[in-house]
PDB file of N, CA and C in Angstrom:
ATOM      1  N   UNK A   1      75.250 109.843  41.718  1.00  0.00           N
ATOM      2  CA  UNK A   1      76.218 110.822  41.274  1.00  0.00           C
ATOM      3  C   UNK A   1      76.965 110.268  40.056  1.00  0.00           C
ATOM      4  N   UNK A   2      77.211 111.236  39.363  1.00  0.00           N
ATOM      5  CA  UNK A   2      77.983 110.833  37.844  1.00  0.00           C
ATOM      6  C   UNK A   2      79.181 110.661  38.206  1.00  0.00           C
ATOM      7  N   UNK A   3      79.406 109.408  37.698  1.00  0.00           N
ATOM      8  CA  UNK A   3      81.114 109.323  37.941  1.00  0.00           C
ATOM      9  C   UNK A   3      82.356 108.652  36.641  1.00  0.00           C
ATOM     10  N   UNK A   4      83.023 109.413  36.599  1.00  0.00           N
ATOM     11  CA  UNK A   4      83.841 109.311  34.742  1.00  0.00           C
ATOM     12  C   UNK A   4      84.761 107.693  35.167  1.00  0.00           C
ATOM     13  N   UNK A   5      84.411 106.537  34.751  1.00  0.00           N
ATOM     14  CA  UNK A   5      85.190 105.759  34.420  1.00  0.00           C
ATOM     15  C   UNK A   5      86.039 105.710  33.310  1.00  0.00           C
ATOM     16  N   UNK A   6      85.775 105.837  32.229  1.00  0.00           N
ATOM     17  CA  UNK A   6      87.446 106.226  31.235  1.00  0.00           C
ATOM     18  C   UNK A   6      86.745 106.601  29.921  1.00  0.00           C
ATOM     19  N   UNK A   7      88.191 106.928  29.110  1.00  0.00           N
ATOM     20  CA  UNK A   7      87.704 107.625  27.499  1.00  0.00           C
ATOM     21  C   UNK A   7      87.410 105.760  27.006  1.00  0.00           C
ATOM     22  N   UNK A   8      86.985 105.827  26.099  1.00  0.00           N
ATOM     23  CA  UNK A   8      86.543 104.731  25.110  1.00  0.00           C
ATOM     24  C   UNK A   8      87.071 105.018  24.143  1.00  0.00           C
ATOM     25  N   UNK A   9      87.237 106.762  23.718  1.00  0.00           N
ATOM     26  CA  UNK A   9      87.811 107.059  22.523  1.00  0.00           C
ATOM     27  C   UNK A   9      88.195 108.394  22.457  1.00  0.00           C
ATOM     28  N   UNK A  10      88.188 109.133  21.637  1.00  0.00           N
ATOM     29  CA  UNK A  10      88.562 110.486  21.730  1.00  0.00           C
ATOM     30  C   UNK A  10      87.505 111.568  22.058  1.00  0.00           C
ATOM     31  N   UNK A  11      86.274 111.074  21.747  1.00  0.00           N
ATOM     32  CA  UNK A  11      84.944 111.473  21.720  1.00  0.00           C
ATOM     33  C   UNK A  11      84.020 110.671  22.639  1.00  0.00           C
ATOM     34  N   UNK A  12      83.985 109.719  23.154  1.00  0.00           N
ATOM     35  CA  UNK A  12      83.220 108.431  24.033  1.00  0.00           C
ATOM     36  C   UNK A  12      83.868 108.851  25.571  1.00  0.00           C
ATOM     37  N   UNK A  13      82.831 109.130  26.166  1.00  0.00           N
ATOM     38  CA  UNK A  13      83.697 108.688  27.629  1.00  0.00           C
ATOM     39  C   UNK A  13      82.286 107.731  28.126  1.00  0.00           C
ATOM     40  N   UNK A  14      82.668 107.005  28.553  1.00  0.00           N
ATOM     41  CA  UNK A  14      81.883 105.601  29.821  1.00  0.00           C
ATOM     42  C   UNK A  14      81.403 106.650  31.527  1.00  0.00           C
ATOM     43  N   UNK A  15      80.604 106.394  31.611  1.00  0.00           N
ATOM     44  CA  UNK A  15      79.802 107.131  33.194  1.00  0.00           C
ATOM     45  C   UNK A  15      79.417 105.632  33.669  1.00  0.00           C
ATOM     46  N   UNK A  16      79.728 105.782  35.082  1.00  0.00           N
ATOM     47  CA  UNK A  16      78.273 105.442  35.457  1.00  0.00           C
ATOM     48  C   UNK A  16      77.911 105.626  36.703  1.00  0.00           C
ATOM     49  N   UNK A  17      76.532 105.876  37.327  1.00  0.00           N
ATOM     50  CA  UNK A  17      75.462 106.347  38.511  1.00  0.00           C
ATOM     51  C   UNK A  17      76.061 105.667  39.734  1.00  0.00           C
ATOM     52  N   UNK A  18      77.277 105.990  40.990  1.00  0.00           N
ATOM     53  CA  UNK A  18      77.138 104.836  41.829  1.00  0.00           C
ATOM     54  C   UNK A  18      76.712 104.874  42.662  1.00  0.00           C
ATOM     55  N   UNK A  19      75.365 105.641  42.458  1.00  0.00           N
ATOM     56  CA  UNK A  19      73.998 105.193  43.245  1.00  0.00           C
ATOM     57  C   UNK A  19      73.508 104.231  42.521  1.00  0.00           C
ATOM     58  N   UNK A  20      73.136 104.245  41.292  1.00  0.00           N
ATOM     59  CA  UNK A  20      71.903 102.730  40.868  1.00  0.00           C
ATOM     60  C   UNK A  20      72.577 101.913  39.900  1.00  0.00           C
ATOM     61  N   UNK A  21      74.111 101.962  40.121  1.00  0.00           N
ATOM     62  CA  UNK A  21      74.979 101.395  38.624  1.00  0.00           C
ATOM     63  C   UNK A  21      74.376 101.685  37.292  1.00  0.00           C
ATOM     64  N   UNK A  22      74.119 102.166  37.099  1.00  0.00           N
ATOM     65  CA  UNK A  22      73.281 102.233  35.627  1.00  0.00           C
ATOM     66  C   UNK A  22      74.961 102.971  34.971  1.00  0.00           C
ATOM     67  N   UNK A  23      75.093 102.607  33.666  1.00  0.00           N
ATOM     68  CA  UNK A  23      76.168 102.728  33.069  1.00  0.00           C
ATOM     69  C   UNK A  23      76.093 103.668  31.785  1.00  0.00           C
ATOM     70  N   UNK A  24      76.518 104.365  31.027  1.00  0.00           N
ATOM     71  CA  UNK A  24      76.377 105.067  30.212  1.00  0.00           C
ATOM     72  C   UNK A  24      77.261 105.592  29.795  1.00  0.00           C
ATOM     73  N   UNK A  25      77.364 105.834  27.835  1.00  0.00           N
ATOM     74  CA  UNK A  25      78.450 106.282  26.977  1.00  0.00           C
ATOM     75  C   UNK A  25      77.883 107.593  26.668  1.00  0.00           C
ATOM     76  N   UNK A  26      78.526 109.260  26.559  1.00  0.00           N
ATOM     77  CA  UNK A  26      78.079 110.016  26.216  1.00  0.00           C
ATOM     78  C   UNK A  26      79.431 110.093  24.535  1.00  0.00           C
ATOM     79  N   UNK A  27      78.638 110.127  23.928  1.00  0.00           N
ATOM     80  CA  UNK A  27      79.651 109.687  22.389  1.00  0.00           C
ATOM     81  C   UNK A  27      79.660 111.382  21.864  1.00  0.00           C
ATOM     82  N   UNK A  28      80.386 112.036  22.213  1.00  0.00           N
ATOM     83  CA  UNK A  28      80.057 113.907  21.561  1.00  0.00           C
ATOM     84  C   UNK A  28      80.501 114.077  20.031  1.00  0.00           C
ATOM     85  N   UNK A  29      80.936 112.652  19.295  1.00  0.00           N
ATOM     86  CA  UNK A  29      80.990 113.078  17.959  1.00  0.00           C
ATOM     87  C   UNK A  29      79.635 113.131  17.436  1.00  0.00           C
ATOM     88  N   UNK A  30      78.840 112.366  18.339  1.00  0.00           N
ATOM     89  CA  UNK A  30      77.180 112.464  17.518  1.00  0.00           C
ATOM     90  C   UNK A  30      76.285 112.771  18.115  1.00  0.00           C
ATOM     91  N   UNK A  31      76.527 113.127  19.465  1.00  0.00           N
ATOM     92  CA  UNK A  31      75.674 114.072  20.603  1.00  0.00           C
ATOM     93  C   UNK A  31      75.121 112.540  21.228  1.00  0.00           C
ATOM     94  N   UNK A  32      74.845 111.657  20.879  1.00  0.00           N
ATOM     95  CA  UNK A  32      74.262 110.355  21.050  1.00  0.00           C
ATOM     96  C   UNK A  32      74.738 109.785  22.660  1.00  0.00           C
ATOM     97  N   UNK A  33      73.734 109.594  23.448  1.00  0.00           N
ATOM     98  CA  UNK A  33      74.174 108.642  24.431  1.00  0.00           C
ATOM     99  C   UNK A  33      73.632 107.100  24.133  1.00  0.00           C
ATOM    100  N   UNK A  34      74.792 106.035  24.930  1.00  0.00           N
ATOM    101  CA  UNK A  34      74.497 104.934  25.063  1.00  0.00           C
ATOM    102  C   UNK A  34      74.306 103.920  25.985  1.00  0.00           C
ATOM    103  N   UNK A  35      73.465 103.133  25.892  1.00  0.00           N
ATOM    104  CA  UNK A  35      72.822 102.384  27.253  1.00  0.00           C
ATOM    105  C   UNK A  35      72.113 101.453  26.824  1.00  0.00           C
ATOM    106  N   UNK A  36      72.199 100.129  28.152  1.00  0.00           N
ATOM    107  CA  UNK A  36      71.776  99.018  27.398  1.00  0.00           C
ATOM    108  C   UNK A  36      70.255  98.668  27.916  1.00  0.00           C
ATOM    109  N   UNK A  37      69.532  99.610  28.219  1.00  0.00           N
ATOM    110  CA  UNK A  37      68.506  99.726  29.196  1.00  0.00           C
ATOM    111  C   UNK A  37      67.683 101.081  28.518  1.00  0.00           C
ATOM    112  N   UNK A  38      66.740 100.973  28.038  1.00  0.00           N
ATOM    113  CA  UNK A  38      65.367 101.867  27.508  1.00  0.00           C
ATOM    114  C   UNK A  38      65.440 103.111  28.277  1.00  0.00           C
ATOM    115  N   UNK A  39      65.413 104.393  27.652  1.00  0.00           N
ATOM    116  CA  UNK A  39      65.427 105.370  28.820  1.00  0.00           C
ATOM    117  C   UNK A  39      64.209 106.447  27.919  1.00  0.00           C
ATOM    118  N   UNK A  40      63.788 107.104  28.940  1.00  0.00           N
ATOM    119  CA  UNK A  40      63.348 108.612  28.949  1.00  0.00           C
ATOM    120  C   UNK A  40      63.451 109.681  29.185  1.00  0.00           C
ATOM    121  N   UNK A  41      63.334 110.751  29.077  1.00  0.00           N
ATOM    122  CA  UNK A  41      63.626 111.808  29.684  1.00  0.00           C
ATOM    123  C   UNK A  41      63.145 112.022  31.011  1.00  0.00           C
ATOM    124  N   UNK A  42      63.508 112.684  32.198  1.00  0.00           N
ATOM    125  CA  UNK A  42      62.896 112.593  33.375  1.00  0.00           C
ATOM    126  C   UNK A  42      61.529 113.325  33.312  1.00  0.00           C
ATOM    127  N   UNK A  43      61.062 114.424  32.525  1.00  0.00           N
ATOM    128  CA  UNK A  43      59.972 114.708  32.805  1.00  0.00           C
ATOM    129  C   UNK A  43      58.819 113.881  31.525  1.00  0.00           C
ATOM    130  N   UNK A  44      59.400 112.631  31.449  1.00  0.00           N
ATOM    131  CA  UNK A  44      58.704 111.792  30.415  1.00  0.00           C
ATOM    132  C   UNK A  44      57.327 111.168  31.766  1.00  0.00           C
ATOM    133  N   UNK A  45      56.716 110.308  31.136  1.00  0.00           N
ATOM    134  CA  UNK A  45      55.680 109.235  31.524  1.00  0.00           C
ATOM    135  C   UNK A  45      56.163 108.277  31.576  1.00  0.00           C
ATOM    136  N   UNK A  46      56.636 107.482  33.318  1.00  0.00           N
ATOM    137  CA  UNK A  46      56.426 106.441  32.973  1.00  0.00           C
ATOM    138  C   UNK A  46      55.080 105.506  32.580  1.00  0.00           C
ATOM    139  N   UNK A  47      54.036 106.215  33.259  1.00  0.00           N
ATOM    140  CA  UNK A  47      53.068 105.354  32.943  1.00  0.00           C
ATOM    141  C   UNK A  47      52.154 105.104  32.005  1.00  0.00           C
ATOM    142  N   UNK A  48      52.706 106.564  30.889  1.00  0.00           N
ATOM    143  CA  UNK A  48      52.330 106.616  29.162  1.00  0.00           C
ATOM    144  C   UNK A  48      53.402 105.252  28.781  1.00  0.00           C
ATOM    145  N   UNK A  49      54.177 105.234  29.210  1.00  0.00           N
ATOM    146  CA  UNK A  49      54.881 103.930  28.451  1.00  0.00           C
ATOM    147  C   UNK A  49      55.006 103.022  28.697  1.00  0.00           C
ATOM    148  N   UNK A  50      54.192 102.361  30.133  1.00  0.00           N
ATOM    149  CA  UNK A  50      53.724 101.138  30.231  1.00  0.00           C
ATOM    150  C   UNK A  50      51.881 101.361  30.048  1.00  0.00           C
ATOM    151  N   UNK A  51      51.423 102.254  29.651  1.00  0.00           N
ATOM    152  CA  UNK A  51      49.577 102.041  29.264  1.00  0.00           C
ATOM    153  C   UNK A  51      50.072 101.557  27.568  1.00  0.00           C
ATOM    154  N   UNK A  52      51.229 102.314  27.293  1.00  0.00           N
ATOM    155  CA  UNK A  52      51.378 101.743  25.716  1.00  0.00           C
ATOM    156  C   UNK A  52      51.700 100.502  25.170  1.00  0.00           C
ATOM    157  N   UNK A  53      51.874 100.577  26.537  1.00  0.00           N
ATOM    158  CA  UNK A  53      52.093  98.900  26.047  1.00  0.00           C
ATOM    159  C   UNK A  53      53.960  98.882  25.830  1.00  0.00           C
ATOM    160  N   UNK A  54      54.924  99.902  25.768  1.00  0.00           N
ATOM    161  CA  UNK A  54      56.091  99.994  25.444  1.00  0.00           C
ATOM    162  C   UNK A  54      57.136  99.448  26.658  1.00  0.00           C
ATOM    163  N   UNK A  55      56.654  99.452  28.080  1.00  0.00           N
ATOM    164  CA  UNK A  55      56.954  98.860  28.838  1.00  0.00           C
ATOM    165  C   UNK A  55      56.112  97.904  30.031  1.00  0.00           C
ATOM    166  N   UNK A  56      56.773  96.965  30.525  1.00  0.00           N
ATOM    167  CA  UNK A  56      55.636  96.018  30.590  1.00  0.00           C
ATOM    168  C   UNK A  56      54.904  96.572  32.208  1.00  0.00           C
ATOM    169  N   UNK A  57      54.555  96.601  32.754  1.00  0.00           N
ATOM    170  CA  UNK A  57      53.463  96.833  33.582  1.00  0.00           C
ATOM    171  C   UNK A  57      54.342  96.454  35.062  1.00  0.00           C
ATOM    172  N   UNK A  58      55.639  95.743  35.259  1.00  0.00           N
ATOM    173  CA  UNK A  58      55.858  95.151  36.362  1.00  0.00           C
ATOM    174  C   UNK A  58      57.128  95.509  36.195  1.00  0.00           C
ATOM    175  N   UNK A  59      57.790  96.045  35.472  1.00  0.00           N
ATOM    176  CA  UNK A  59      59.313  96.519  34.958  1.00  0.00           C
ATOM    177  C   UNK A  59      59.945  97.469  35.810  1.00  0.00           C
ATOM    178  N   UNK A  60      60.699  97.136  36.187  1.00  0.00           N
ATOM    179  CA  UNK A  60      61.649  98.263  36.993  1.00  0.00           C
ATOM    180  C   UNK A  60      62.321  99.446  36.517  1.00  0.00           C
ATOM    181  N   UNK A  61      62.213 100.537  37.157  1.00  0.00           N
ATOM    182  CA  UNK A  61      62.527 101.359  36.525  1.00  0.00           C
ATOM    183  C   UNK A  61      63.434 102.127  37.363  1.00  0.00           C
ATOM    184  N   UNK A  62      64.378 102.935  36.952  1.00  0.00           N
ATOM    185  CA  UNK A  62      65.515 103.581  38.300  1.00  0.00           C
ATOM    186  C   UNK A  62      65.543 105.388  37.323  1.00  0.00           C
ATOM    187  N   UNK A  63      66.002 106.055  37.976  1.00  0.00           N
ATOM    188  CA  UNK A  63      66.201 107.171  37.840  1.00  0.00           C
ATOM    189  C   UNK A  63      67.391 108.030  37.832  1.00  0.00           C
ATOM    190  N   UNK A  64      68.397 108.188  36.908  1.00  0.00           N
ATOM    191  CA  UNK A  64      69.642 108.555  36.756  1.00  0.00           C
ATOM    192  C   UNK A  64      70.322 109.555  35.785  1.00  0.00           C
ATOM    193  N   UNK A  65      71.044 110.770  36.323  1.00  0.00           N
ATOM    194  CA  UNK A  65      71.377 111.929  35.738  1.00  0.00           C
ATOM    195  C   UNK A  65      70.081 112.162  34.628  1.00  0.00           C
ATOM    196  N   UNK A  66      69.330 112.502  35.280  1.00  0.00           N
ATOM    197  CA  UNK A  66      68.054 113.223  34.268  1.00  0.00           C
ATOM    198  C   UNK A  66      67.211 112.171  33.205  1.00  0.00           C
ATOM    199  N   UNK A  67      67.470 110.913  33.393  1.00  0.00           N
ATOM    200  CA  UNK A  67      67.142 109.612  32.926  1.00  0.00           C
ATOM    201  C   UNK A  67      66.303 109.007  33.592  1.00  0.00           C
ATOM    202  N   UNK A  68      64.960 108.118  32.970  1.00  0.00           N
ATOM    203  CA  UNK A  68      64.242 107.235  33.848  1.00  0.00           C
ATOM    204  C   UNK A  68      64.845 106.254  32.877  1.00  0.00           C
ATOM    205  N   UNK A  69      65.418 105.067  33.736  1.00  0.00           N
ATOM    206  CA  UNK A  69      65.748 103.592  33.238  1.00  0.00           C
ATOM    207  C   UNK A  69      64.467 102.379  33.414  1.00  0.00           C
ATOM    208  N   UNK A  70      64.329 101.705  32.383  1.00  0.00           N
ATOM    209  CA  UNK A  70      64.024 100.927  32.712  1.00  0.00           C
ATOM    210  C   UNK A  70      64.556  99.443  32.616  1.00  0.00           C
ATOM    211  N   UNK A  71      65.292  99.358  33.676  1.00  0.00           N
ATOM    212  CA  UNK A  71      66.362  98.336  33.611  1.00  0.00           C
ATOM    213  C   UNK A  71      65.764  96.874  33.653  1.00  0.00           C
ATOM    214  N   UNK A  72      64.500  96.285  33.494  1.00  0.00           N
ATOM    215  CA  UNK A  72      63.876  95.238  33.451  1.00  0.00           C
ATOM    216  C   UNK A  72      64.404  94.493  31.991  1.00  0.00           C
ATOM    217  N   UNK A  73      64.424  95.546  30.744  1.00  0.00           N
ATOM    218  CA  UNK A  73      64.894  95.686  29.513  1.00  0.00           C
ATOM    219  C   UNK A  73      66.141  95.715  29.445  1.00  0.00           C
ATOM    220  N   UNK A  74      66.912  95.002  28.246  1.00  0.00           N
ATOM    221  CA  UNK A  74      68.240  94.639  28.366  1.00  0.00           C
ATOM    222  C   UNK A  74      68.350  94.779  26.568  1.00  0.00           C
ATOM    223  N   UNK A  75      68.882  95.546  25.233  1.00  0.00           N
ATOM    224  CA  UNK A  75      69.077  95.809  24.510  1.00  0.00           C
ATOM    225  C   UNK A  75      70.565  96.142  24.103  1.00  0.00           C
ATOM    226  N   UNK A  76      71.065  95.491  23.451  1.00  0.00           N
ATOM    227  CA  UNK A  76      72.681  95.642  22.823  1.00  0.00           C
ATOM    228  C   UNK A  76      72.244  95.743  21.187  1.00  0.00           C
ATOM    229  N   UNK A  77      72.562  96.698  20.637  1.00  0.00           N
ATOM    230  CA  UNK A  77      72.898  97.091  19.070  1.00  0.00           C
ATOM    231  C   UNK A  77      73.632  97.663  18.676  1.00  0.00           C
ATOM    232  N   UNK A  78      74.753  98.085  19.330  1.00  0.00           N
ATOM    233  CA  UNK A  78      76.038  98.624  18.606  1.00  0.00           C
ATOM    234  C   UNK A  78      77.145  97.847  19.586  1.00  0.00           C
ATOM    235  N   UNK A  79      78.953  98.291  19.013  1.00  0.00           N
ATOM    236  CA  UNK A  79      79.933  98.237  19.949  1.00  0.00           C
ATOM    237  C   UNK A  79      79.492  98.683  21.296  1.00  0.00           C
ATOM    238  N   UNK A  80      79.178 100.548  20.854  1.00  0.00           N
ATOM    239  CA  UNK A  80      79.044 100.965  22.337  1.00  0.00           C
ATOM    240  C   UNK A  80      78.419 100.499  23.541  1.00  0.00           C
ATOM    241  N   UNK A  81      77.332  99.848  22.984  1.00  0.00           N
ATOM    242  CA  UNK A  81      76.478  99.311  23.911  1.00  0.00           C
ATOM    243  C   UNK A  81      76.895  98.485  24.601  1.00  0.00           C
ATOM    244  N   UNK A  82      77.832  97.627  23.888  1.00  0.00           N
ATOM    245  CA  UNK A  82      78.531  96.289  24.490  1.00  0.00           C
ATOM    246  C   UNK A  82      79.631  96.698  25.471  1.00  0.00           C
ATOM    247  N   UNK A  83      80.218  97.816  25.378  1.00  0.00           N
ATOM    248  CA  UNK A  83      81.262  98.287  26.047  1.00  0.00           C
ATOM    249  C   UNK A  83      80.014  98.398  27.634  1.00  0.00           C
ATOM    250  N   UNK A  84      78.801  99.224  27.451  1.00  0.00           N
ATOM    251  CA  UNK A  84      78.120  99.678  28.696  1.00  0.00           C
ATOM    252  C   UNK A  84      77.679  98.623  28.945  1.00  0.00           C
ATOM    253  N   UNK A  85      77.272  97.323  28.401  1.00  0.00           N
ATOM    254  CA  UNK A  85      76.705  95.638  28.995  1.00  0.00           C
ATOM    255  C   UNK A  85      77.819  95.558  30.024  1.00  0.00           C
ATOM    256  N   UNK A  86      79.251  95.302  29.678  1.00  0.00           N
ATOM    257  CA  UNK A  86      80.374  94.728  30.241  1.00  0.00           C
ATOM    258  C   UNK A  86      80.572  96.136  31.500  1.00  0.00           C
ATOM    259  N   UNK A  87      79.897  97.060  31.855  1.00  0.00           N
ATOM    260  CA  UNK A  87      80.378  98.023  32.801  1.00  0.00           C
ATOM    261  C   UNK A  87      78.786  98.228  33.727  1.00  0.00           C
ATOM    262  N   UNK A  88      77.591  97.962  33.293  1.00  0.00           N
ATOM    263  CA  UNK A  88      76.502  98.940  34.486  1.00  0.00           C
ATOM    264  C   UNK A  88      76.486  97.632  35.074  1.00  0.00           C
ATOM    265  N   UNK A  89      76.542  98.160  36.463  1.00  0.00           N
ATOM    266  CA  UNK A  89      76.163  97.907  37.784  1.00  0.00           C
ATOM    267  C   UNK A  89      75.102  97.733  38.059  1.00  0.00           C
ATOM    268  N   UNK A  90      73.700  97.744  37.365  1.00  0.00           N
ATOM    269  CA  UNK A  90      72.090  97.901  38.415  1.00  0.00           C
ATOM    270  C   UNK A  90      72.186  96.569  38.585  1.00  0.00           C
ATOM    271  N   UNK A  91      70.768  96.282  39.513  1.00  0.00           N
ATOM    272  CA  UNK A  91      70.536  94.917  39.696  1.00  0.00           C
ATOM    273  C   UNK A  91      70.369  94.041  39.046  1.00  0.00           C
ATOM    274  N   UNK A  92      69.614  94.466  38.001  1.00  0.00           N
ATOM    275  CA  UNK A  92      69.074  93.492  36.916  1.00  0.00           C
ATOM    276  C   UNK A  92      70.156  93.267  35.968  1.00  0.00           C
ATOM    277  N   UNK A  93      71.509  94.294  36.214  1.00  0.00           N
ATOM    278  CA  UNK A  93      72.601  93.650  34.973  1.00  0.00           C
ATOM    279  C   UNK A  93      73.723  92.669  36.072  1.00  0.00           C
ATOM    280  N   UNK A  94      73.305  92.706  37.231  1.00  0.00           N
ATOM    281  CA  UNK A  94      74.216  92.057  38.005  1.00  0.00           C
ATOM    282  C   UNK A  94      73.588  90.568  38.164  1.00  0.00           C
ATOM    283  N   UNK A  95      72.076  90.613  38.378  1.00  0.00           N
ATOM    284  CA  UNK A  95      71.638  89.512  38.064  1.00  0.00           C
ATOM    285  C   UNK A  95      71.603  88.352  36.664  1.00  0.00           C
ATOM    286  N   UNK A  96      71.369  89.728  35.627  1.00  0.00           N
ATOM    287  CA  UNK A  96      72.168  88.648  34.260  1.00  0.00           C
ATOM    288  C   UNK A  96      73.380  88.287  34.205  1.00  0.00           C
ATOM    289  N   UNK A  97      74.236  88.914  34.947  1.00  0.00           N
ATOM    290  CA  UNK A  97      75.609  88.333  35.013  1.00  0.00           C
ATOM    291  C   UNK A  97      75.821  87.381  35.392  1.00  0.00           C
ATOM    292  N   UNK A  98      75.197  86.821  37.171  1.00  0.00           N
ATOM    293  CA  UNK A  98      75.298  86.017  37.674  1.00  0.00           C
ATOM    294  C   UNK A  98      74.478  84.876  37.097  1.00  0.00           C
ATOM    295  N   UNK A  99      73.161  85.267  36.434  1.00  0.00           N
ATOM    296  CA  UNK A  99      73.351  83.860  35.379  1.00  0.00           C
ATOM    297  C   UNK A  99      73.483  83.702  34.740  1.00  0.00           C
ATOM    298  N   UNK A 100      73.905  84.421  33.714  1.00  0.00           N
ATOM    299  CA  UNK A 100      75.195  83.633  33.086  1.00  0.00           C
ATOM    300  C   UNK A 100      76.320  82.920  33.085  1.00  0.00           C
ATOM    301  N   UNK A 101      76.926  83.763  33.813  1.00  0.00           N
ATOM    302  CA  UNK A 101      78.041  82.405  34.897  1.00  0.00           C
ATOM    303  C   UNK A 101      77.303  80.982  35.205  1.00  0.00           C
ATOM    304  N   UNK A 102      76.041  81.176  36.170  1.00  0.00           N
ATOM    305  CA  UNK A 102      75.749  79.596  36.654  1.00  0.00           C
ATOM    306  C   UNK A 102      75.383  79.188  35.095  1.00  0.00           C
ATOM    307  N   UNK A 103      74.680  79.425  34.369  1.00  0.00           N
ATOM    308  CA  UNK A 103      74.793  78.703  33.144  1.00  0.00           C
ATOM    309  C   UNK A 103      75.530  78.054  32.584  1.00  0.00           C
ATOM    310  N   UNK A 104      77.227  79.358  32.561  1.00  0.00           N
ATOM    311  CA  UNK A 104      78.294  78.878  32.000  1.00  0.00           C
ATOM    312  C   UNK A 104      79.038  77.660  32.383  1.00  0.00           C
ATOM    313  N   UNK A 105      79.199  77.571  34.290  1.00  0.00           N
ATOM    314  CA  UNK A 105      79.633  76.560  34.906  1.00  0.00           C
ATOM    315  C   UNK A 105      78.766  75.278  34.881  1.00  0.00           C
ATOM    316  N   UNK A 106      77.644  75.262  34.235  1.00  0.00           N
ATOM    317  CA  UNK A 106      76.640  74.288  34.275  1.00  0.00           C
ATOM    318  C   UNK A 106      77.207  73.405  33.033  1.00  0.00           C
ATOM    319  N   UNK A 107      77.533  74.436  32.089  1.00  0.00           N
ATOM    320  CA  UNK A 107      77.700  73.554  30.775  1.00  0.00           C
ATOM    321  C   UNK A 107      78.919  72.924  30.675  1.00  0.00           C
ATOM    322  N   UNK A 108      79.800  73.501  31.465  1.00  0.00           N
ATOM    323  CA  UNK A 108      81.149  72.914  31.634  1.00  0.00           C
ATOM    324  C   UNK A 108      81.099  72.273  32.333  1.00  0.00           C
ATOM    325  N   UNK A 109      80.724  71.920  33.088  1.00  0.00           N
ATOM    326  CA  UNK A 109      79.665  70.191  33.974  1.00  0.00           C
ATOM    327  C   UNK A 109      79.654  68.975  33.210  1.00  0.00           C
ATOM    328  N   UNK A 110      78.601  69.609  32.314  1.00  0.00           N
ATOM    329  CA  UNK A 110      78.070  68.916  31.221  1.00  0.00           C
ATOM    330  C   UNK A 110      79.396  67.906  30.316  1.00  0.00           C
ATOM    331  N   UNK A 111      79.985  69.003  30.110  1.00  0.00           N
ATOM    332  CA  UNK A 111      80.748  69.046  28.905  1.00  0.00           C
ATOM    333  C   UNK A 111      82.169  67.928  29.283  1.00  0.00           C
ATOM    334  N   UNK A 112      82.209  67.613  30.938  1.00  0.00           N
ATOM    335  CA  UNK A 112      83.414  67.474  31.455  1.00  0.00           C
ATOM    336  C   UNK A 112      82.868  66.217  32.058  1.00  0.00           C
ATOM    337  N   UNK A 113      81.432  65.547  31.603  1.00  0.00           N
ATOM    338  CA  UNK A 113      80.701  64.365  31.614  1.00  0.00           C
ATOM    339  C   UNK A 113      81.183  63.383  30.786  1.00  0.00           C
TER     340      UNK A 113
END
């Protein structure tokens, strides 16, 4: 279910799925949504876009407000995006989180050697 976590801006509001965390900016100054995770339309192919070679063959994929995710993929190229890194919930962004942290505490180990 879609659920409104806050404006970003006057035009930006932040969503996200809290069925599969998947996170998302709908930006209405440019019709543009944003997400840090490859998407399709739901009546897309997933399996035209892993025969293409565009997704890899073992990639996870989740299904959200009319979206197929494939959250295996992890892509940041704007602000917005970075705003939806720091907010979706799926597994695979909860798992980069968590290592990053053990990374982070690893180096401060290191560092405190």
């Amino acid at each position: 279910m879609k659920q409104f976590i806050r404006d970003i801006n006057e035009y930006a509001k932040l969503y996200r799925d809290d069925k599969t965390g998947i996170a998302w900016i709908e930006d209405g100054s440019t019709g543009l949504g944003h997400s840090v995770h490859p998407n399709i339309d739901i009546t897309g192919s997933v399996k035209g876009m892993k025969n293409r070679g565009y997704w890899g063959k073992y990639d996870k994929i989740v299904r959200s407000h009319g979206w197929q995710y494939n959250i295996s993929k992890f892509v940041v190229s704007d602000e917005l995006d970075s705003i939806v890194a720091n907010e979706c919930q799926c597994e695979e962004c909860k798992k980069r989180r968590d290592l990053n942290a053990t990374k982070f505490i690893q180096e401060q180990i290191q560092n405190d050697d």
